[in-house]
Protein backbone atom coordinates (compact mmCIF):
# COMPACT_ATOMS: atom_id res chain seq x y z
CA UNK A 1 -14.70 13.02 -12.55
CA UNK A 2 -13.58 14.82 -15.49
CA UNK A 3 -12.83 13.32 -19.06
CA UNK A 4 -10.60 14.80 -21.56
CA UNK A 5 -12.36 15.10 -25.07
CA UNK A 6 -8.78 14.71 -26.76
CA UNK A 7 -8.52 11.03 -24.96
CA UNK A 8 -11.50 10.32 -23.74
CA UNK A 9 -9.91 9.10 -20.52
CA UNK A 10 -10.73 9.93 -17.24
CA UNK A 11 -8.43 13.15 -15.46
CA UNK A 12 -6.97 11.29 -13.28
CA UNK A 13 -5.71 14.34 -10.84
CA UNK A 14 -9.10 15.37 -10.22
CA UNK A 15 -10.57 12.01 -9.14
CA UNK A 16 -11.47 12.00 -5.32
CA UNK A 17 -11.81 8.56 -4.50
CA UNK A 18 -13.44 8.80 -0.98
CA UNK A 19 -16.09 10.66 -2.68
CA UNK A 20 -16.73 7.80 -5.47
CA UNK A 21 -16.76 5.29 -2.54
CA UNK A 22 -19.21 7.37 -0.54
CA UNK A 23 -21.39 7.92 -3.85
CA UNK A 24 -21.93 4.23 -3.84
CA UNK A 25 -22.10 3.56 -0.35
CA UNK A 26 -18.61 1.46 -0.01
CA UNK A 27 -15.23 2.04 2.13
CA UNK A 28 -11.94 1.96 1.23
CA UNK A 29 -8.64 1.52 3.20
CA UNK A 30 -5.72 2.84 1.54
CA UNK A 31 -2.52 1.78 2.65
CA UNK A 32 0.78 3.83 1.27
CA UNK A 33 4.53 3.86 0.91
CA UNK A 34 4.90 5.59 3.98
CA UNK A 35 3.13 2.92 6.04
CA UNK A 36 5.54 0.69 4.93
CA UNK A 37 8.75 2.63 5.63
CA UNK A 38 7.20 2.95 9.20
CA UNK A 39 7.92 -0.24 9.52
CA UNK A 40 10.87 -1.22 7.62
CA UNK A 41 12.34 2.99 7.27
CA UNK A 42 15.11 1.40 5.06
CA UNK A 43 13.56 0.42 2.27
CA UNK A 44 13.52 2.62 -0.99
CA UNK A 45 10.27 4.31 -2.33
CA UNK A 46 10.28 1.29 -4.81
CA UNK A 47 10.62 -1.66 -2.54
CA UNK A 48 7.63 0.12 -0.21
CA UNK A 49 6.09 -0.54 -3.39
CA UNK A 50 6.48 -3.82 -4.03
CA UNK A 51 5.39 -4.14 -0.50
CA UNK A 52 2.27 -2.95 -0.89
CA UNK A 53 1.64 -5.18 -3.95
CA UNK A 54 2.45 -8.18 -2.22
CA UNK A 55 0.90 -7.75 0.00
CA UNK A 56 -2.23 -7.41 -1.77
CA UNK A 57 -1.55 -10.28 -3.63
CA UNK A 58 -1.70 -11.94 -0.54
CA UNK A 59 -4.62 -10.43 1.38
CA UNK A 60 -6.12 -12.88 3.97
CA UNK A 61 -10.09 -11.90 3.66
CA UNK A 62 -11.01 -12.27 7.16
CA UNK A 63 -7.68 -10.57 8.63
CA UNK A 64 -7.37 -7.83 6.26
CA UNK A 65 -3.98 -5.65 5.88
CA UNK A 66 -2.30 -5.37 9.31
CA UNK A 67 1.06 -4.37 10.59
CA UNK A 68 2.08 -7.50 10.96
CA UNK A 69 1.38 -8.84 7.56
CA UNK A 70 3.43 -5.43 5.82
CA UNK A 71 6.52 -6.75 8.04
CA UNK A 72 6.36 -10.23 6.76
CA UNK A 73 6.04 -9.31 3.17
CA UNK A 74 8.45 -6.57 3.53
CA UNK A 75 10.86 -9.53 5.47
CA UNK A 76 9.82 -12.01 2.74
CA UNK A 77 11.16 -9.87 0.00
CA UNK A 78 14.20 -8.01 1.65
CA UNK A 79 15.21 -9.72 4.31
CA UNK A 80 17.59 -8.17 7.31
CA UNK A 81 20.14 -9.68 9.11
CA UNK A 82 19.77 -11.03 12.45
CA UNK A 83 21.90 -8.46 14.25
CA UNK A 84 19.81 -5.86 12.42
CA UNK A 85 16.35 -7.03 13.60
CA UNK A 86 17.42 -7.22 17.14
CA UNK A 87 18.38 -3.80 16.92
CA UNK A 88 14.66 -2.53 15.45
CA UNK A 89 11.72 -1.57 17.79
């Protein structure tokens, strides 16, 4: 990790964050946007978002981030219409 001697803040761009986790011997799952759209394609870049942060805010512990739980967040905060669902895969 670099740090800028203007800001003295870390660069950011050039952080590689499965190396940090390695370096101390930890894991990391990274969920994205993308996941998201995969299962709900017509939600904006945004709303994938707020997905992703509620469902964090919500993280079950012992279950950890699945499928399912992205699709009832994702339902919870923009719900579809009936004839809609029936419709999805």
């Amino acid at each position: 990790m670099t740090i800028s001697r203007k800001s003295r803040q870390p660069n950011l761009s050039k952080i590689d964050v499965h190396d940090l986790l390695r370096q101390r011997r930890q894991i990391g799952i990274i969920w994205s946007i993308e996941d998201v759209q995969a299962v709900r394609p017509d939600l904006t870049d945004d709303q994938a978002w707020k997905v992703l942060q509620e469902s964090e805010r919500h993280l079950d512990c012992e279950l950890g981030l699945t499928w399912d739980s992205i699709e009832y967040a994702a339902d919870d905060l923009f719900p579809i219409s009936a004839a809609s669902r029936r419709s999805r895969p």
